[in-house]
PDB file of N, CA and C in Angstrom:
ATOM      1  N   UNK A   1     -14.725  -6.342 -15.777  1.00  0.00           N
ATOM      2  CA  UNK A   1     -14.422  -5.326 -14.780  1.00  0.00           C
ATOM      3  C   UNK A   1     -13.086  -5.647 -14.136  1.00  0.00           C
ATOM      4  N   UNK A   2     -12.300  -4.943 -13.991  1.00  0.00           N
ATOM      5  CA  UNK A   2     -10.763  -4.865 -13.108  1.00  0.00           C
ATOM      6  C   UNK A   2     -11.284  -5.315 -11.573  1.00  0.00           C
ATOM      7  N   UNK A   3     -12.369  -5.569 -10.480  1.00  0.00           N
ATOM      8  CA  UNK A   3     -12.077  -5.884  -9.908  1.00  0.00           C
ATOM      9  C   UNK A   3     -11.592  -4.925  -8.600  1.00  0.00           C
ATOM     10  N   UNK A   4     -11.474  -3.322  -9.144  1.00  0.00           N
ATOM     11  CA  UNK A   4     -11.230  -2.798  -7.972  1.00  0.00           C
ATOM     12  C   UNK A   4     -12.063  -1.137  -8.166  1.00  0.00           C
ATOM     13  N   UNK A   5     -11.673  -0.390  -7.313  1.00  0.00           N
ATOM     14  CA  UNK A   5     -12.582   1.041  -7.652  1.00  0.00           C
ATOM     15  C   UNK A   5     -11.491   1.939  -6.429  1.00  0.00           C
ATOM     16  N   UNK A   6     -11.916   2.879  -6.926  1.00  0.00           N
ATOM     17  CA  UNK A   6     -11.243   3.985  -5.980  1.00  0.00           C
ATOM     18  C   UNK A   6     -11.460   3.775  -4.631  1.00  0.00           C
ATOM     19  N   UNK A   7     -11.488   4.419  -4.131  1.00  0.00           N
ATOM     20  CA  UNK A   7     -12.425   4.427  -1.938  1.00  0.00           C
ATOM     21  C   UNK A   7     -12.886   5.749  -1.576  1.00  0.00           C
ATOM     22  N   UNK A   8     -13.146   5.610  -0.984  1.00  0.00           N
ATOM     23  CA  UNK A   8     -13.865   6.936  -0.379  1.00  0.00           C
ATOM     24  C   UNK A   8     -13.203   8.012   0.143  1.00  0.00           C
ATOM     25  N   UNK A   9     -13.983   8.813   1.029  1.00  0.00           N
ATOM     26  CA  UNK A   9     -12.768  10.104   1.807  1.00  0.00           C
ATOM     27  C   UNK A   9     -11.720  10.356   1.690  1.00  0.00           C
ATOM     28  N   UNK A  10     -11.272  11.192   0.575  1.00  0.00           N
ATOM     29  CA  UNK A  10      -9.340  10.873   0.800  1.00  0.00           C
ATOM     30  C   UNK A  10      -9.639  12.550   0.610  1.00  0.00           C
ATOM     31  N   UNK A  11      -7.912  13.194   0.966  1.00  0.00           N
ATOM     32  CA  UNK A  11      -7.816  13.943   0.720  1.00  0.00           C
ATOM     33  C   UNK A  11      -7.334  14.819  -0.878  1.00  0.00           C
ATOM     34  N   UNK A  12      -6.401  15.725  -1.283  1.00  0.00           N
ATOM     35  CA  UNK A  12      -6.196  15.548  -2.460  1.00  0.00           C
ATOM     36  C   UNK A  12      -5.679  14.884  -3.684  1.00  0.00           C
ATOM     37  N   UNK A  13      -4.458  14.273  -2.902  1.00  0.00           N
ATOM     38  CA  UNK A  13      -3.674  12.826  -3.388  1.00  0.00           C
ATOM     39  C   UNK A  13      -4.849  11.195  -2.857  1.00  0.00           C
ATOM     40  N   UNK A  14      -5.918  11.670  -1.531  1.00  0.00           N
ATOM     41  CA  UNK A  14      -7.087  10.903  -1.733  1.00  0.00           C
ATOM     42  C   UNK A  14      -6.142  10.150  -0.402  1.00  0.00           C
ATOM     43  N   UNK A  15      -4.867  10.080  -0.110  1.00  0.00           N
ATOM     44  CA  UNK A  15      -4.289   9.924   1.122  1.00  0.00           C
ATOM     45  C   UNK A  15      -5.401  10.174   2.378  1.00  0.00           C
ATOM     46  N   UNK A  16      -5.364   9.609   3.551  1.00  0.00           N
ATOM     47  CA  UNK A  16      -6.063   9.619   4.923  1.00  0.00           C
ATOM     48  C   UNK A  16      -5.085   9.369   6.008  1.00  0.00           C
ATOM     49  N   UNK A  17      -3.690   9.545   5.876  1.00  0.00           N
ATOM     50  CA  UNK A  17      -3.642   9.665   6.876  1.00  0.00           C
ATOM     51  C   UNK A  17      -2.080  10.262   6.817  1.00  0.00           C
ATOM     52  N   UNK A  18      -1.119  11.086   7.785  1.00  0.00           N
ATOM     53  CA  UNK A  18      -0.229  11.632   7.300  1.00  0.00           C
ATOM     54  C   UNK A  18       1.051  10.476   6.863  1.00  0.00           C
ATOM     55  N   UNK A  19       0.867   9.563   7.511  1.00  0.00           N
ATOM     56  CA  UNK A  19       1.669   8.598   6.886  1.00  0.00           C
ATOM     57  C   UNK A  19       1.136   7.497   5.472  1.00  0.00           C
ATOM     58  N   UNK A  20       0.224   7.754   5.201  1.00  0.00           N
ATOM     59  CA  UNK A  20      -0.549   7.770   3.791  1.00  0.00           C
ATOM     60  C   UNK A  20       0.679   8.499   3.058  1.00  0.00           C
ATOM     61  N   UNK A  21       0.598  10.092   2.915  1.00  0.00           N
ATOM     62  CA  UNK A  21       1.188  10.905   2.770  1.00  0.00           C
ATOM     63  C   UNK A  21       2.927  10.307   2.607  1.00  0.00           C
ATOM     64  N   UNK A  22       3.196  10.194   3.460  1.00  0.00           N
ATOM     65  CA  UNK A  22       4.581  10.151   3.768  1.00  0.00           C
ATOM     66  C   UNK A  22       5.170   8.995   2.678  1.00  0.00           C
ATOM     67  N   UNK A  23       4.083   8.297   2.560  1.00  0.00           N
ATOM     68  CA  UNK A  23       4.771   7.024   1.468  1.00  0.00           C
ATOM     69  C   UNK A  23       4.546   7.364   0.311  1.00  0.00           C
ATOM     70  N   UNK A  24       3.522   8.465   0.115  1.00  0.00           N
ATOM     71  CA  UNK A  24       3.308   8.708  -1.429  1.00  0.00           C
ATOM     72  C   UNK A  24       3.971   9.579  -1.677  1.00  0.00           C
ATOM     73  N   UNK A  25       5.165  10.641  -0.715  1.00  0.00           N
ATOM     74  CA  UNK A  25       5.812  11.394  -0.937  1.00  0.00           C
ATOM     75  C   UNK A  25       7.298  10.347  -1.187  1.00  0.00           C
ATOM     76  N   UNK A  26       7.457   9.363  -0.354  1.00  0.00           N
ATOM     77  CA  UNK A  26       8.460   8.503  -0.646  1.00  0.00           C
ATOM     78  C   UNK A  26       8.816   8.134  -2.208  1.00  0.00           C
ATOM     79  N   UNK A  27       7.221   7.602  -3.002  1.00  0.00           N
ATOM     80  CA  UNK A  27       7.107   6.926  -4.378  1.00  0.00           C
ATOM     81  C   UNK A  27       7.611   8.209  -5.125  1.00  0.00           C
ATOM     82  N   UNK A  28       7.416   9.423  -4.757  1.00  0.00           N
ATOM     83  CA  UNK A  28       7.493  10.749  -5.791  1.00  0.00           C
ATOM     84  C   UNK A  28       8.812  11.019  -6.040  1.00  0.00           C
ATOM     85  N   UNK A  29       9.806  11.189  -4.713  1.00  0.00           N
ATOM     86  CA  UNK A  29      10.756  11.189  -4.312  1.00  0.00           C
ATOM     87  C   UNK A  29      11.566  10.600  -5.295  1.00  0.00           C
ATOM     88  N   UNK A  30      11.743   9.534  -5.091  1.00  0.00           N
ATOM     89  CA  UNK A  30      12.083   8.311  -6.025  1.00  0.00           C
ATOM     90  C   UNK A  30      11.801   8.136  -7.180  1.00  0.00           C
ATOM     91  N   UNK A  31      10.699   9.173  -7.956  1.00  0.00           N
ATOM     92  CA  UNK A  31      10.519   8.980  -8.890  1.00  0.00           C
ATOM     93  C   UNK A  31      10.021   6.860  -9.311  1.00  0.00           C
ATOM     94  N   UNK A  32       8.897   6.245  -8.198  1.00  0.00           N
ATOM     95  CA  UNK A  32       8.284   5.299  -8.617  1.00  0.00           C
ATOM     96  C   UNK A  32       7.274   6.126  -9.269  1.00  0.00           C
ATOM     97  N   UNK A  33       6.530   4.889 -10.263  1.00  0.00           N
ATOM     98  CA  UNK A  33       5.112   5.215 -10.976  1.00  0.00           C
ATOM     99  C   UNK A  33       4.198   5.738  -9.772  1.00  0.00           C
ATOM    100  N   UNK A  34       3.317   6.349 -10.282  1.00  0.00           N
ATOM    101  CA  UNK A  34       2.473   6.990  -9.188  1.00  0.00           C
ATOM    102  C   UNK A  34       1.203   5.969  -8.842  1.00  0.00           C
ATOM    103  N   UNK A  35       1.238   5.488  -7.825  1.00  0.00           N
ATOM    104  CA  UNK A  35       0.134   4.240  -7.504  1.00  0.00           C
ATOM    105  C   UNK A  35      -1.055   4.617  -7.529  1.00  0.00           C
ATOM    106  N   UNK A  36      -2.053   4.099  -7.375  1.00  0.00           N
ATOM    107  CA  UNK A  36      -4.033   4.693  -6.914  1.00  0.00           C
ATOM    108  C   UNK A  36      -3.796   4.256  -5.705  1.00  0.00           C
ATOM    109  N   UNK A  37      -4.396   5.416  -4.809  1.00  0.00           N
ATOM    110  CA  UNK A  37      -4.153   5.615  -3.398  1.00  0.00           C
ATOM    111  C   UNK A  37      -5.589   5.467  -3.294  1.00  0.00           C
ATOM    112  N   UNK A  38      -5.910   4.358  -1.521  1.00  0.00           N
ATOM    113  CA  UNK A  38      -7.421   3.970  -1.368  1.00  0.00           C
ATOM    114  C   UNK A  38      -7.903   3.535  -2.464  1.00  0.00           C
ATOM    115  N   UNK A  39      -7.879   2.214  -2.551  1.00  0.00           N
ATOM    116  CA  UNK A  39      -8.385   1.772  -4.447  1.00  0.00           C
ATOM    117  C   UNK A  39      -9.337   0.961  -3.293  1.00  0.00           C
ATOM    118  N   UNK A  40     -10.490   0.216  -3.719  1.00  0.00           N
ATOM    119  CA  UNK A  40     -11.325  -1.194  -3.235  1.00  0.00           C
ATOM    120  C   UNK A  40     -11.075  -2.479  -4.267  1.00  0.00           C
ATOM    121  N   UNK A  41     -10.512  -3.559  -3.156  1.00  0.00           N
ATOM    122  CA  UNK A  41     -10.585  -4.437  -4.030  1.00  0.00           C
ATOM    123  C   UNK A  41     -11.193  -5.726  -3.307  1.00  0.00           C
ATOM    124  N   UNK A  42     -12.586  -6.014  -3.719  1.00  0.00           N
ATOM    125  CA  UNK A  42     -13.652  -6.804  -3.113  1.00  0.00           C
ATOM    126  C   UNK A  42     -14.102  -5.870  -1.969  1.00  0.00           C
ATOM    127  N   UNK A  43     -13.813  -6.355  -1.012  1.00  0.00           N
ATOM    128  CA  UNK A  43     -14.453  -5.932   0.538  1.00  0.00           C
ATOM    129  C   UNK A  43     -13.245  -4.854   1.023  1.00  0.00           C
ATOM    130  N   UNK A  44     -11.939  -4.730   0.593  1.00  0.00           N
ATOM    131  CA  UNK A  44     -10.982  -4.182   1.419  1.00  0.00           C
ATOM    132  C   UNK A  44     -10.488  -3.125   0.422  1.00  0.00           C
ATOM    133  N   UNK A  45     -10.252  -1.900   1.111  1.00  0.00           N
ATOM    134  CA  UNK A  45      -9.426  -0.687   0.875  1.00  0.00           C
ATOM    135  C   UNK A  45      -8.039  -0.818   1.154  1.00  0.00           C
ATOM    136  N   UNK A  46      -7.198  -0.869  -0.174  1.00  0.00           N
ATOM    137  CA  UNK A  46      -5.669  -0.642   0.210  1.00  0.00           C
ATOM    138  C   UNK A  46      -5.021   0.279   0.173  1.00  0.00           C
ATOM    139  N   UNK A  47      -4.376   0.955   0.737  1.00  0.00           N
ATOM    140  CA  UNK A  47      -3.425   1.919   0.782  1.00  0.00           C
ATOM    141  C   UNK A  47      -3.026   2.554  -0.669  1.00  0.00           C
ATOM    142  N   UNK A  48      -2.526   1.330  -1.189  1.00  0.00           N
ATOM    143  CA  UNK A  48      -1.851   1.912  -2.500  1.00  0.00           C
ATOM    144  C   UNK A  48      -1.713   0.646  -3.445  1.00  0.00           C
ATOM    145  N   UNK A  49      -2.120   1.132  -4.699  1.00  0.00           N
ATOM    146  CA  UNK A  49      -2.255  -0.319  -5.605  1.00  0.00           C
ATOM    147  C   UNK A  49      -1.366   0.306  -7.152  1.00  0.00           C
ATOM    148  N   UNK A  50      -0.766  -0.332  -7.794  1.00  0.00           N
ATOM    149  CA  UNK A  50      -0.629  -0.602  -8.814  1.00  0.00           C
ATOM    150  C   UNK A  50      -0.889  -1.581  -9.082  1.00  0.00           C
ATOM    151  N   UNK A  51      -2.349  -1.183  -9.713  1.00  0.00           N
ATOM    152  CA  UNK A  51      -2.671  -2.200 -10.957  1.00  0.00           C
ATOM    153  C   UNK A  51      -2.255  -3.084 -11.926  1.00  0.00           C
ATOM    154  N   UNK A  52      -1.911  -2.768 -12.773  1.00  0.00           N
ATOM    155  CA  UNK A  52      -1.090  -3.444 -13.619  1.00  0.00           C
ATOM    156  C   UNK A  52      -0.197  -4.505 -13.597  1.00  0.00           C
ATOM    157  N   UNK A  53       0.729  -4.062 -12.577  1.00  0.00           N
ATOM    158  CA  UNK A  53       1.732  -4.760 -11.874  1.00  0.00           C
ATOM    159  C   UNK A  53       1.074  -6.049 -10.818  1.00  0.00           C
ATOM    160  N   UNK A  54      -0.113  -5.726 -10.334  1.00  0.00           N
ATOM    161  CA  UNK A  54      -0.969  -5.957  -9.521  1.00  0.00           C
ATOM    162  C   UNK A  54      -0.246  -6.039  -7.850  1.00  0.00           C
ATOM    163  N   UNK A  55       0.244  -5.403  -7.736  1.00  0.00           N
ATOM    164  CA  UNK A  55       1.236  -4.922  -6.464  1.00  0.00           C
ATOM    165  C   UNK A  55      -0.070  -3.691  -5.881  1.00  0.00           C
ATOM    166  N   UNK A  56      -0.179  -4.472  -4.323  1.00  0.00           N
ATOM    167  CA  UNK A  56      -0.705  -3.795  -3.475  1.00  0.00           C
ATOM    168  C   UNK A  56       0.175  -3.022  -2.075  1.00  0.00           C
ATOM    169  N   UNK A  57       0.524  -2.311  -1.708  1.00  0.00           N
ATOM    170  CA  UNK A  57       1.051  -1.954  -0.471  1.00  0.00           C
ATOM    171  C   UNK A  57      -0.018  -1.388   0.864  1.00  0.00           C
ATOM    172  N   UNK A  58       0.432  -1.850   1.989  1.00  0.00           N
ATOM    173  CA  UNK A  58      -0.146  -1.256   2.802  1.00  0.00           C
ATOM    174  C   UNK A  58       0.745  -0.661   4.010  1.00  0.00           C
ATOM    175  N   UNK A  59       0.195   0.718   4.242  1.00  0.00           N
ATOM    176  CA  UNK A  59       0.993   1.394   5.195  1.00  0.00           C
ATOM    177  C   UNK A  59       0.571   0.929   6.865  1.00  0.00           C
ATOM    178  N   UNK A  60       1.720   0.469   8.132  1.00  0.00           N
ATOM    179  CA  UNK A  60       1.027   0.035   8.698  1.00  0.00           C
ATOM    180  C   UNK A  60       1.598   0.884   9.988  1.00  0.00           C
ATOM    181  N   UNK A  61       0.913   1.237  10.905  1.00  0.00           N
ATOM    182  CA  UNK A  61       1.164   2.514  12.165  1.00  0.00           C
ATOM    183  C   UNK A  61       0.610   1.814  13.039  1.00  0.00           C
ATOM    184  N   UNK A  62       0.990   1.397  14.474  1.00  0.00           N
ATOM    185  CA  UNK A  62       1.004   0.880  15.615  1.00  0.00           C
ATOM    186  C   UNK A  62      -0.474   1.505  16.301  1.00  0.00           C
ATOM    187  N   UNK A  63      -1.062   3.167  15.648  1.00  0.00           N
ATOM    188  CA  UNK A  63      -2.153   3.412  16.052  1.00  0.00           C
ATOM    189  C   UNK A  63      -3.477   2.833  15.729  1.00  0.00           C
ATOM    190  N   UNK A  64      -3.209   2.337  14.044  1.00  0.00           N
ATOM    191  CA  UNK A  64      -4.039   2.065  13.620  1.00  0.00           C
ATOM    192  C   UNK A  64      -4.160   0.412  13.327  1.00  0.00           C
ATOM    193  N   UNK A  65      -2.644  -0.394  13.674  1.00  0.00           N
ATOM    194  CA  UNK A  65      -2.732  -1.704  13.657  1.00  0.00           C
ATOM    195  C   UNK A  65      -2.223  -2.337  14.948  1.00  0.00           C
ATOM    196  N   UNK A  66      -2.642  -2.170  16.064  1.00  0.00           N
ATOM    197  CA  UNK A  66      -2.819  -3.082  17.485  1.00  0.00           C
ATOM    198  C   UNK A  66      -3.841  -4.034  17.631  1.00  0.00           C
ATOM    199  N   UNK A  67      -3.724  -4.667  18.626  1.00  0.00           N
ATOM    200  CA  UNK A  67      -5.308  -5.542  19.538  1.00  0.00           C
ATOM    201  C   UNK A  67      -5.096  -6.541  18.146  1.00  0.00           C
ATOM    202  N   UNK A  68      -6.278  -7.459  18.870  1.00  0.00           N
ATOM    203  CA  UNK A  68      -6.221  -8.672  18.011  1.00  0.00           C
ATOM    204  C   UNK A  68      -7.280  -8.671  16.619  1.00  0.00           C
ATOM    205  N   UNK A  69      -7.995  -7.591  17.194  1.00  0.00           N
ATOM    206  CA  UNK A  69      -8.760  -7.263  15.826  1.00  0.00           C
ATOM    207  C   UNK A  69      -8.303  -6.876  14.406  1.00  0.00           C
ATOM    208  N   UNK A  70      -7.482  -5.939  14.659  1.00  0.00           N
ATOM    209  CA  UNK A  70      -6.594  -5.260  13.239  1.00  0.00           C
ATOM    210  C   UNK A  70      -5.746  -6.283  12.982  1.00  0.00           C
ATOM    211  N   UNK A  71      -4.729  -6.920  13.951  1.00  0.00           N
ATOM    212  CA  UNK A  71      -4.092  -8.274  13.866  1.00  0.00           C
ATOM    213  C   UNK A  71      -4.910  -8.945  12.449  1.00  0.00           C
ATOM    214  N   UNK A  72      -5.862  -9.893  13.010  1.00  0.00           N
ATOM    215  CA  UNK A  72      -6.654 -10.610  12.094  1.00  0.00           C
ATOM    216  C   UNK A  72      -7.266  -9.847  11.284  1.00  0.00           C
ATOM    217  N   UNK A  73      -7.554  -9.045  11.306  1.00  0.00           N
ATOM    218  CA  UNK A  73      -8.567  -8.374  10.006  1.00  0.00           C
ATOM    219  C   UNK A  73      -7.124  -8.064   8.505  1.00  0.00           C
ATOM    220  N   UNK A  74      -5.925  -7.402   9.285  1.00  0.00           N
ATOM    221  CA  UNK A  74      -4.668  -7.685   8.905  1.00  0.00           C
ATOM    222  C   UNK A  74      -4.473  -8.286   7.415  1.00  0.00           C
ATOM    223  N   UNK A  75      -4.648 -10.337   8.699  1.00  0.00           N
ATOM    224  CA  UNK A  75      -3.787 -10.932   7.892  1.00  0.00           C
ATOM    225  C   UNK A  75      -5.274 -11.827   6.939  1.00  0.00           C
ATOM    226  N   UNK A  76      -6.542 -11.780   7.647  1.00  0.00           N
ATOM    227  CA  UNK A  76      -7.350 -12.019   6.501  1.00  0.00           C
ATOM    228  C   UNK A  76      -7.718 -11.041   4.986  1.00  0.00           C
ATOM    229  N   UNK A  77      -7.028  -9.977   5.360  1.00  0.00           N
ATOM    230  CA  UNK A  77      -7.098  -9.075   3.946  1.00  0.00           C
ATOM    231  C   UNK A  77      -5.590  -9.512   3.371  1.00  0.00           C
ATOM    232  N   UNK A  78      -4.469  -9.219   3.654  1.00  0.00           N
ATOM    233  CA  UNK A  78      -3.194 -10.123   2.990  1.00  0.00           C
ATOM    234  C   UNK A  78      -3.655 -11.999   2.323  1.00  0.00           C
ATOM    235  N   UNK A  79      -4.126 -12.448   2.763  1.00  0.00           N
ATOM    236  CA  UNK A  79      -4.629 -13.555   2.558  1.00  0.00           C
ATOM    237  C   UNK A  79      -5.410 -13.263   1.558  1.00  0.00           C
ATOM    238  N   UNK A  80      -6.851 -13.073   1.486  1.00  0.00           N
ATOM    239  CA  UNK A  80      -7.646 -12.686   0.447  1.00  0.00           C
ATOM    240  C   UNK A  80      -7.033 -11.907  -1.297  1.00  0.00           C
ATOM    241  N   UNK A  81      -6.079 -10.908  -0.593  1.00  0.00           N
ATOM    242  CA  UNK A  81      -5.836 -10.089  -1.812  1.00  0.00           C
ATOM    243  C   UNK A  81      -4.555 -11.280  -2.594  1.00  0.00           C
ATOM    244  N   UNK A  82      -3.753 -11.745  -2.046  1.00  0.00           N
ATOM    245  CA  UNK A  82      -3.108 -12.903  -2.163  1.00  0.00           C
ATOM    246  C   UNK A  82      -3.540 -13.989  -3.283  1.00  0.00           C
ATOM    247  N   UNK A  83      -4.799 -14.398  -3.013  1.00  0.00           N
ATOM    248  CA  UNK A  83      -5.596 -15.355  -3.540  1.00  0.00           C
ATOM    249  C   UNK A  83      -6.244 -14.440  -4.962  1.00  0.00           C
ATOM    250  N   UNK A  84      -6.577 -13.391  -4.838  1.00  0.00           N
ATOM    251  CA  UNK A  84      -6.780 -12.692  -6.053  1.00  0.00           C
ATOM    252  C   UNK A  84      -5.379 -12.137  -7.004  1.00  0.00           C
ATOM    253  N   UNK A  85      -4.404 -12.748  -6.595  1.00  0.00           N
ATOM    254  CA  UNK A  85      -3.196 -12.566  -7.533  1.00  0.00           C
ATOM    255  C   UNK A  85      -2.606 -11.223  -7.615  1.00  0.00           C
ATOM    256  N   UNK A  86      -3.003 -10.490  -6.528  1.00  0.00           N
ATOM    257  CA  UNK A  86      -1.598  -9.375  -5.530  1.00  0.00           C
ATOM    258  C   UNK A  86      -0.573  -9.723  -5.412  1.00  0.00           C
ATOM    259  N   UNK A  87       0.803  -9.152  -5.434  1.00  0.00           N
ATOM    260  CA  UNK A  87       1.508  -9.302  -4.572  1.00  0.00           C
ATOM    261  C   UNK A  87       1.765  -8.100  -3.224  1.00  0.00           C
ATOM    262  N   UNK A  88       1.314  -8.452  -1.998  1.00  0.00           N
ATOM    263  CA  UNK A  88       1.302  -7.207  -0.903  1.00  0.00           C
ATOM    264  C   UNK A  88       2.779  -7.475  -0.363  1.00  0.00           C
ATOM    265  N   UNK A  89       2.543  -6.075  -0.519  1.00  0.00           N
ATOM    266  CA  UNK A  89       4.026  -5.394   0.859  1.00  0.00           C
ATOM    267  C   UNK A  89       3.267  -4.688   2.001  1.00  0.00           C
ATOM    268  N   UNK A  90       4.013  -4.852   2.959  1.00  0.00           N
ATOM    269  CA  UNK A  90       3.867  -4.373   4.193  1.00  0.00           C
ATOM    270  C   UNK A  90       5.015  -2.978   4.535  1.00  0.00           C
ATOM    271  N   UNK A  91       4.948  -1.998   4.823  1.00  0.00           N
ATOM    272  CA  UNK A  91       5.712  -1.029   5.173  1.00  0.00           C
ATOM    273  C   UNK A  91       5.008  -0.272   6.572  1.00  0.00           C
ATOM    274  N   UNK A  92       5.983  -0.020   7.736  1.00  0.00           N
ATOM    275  CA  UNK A  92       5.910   0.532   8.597  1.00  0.00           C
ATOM    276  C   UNK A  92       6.205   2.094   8.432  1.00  0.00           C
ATOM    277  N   UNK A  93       5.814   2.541   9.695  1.00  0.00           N
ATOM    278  CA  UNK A  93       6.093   4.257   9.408  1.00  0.00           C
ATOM    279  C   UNK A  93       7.444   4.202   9.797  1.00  0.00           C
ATOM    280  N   UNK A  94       8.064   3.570  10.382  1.00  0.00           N
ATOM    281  CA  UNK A  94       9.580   3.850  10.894  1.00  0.00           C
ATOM    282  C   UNK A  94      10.494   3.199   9.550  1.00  0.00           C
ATOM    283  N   UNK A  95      10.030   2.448   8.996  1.00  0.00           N
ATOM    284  CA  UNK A  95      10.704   2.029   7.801  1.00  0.00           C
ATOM    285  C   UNK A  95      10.473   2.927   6.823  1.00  0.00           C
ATOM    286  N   UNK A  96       8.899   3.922   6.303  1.00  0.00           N
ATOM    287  CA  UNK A  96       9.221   4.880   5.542  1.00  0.00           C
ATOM    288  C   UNK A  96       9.899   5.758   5.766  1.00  0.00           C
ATOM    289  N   UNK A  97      10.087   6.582   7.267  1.00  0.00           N
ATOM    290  CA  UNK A  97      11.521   7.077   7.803  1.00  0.00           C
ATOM    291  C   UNK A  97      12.438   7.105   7.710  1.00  0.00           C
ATOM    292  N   UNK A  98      13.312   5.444   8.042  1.00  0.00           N
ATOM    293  CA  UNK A  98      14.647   4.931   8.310  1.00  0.00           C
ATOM    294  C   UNK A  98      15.013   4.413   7.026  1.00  0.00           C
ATOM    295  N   UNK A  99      14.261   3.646   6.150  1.00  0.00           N
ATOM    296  CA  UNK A  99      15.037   2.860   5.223  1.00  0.00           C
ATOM    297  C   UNK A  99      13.966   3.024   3.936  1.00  0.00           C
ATOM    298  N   UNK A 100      14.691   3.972   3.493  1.00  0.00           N
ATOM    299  CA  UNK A 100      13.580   4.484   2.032  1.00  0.00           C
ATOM    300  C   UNK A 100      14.080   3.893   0.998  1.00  0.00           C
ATOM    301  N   UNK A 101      15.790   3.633   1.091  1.00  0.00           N
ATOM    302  CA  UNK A 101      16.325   2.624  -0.044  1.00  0.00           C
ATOM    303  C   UNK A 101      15.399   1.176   0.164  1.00  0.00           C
ATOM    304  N   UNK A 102      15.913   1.126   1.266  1.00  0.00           N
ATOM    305  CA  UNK A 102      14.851  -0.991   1.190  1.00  0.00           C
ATOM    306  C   UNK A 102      13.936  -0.947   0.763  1.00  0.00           C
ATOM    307  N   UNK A 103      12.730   0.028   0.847  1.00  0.00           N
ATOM    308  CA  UNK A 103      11.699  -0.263   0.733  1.00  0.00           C
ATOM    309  C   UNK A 103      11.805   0.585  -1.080  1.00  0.00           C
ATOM    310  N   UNK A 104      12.121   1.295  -1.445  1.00  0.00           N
ATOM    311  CA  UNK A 104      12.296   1.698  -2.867  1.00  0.00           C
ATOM    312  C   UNK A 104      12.915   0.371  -3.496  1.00  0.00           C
ATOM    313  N   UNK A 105      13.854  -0.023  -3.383  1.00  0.00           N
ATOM    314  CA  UNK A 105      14.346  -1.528  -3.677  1.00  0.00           C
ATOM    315  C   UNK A 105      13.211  -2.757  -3.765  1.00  0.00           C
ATOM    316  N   UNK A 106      12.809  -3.180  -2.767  1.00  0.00           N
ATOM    317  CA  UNK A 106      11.215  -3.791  -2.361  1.00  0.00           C
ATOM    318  C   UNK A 106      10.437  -3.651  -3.795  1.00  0.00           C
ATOM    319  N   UNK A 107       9.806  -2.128  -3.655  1.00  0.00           N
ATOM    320  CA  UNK A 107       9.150  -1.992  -4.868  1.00  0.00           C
ATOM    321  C   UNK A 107       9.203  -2.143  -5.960  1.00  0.00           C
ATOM    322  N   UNK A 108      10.767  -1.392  -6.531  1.00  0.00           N
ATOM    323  CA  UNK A 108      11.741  -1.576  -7.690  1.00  0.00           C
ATOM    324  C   UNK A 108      11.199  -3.279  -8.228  1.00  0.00           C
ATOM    325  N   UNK A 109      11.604  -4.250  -7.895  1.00  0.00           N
ATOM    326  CA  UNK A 109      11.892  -5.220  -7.673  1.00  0.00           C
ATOM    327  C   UNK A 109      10.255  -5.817  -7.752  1.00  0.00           C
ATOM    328  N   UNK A 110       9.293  -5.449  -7.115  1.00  0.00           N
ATOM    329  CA  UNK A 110       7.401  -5.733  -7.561  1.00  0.00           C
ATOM    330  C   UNK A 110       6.728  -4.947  -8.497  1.00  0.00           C
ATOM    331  N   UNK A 111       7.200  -4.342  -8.384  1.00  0.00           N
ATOM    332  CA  UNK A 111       7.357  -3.810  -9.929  1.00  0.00           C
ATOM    333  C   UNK A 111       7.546  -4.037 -11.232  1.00  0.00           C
ATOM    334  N   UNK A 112       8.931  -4.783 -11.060  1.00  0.00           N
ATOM    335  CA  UNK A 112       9.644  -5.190 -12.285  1.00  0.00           C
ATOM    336  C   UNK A 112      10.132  -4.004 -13.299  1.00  0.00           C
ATOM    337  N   UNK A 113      10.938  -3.269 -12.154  1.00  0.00           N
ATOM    338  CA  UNK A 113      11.194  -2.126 -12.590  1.00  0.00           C
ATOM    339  C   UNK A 113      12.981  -1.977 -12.358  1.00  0.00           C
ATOM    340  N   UNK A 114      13.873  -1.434 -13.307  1.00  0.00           N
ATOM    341  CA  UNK A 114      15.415  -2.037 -13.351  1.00  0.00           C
ATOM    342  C   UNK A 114      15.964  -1.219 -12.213  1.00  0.00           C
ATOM    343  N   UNK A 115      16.761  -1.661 -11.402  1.00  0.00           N
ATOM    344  CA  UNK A 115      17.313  -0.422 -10.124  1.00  0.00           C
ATOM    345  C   UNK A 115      17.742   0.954 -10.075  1.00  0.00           C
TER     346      UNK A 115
END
């Protein structure tokens, strides 16, 4: 078994949240491979996975990552997926905004994909 599965509730791209959205409009944009959006891998739902590559991203919004709870819950899922031979990126909503080259670059680059 691969180890991971789709997730639950998403909308049609399976996205939940508009900045879900906003990064998978970023990857399109750009013409990256198209990731599995909400995949499970063990206990945790990621944002966006390519498989293969085994590159996980997670989108991260000040609404939904404050307090010390999301903090740690955070960095024990980076940790965990880590140890299962991920490599995670972290992307903010102001960075899918402001700097779509860096973070297209970022990917390019976990990917192993030529610039």
């Amino acid at each position: 078994m691969h180890g991971y599965s789709l997730g639950g509730e998403a909308g049609v791209d399976r996205t939940r949240s508009d900045l879900e959205w906003d990064f998978l409009r970023l990857c399109r944009r750009h013409r990256l491979p198209e990731p599995l959006v909400n995949v499970r891998i063990g206990r945790w739902t990621v944002d966006f996975l390519w498989p293969a590559e085994r590159v996980a991203v997670e989108t991260d919004s000040h609404r939904w990552h404050r307090g010390s709870v999301a903090f740690e819950d955070d960095h024990a899922r980076e940790l965990d997926l880590r140890q299962r031979g991920y490599a995670v990126r972290r992307y903010t909503g102001c960075q899918i905004r402001e700097d779509a080259a860096g973070i297209v670059a970022d990917l390019r680059d976990a990917l192993g994909l030529a610039s």
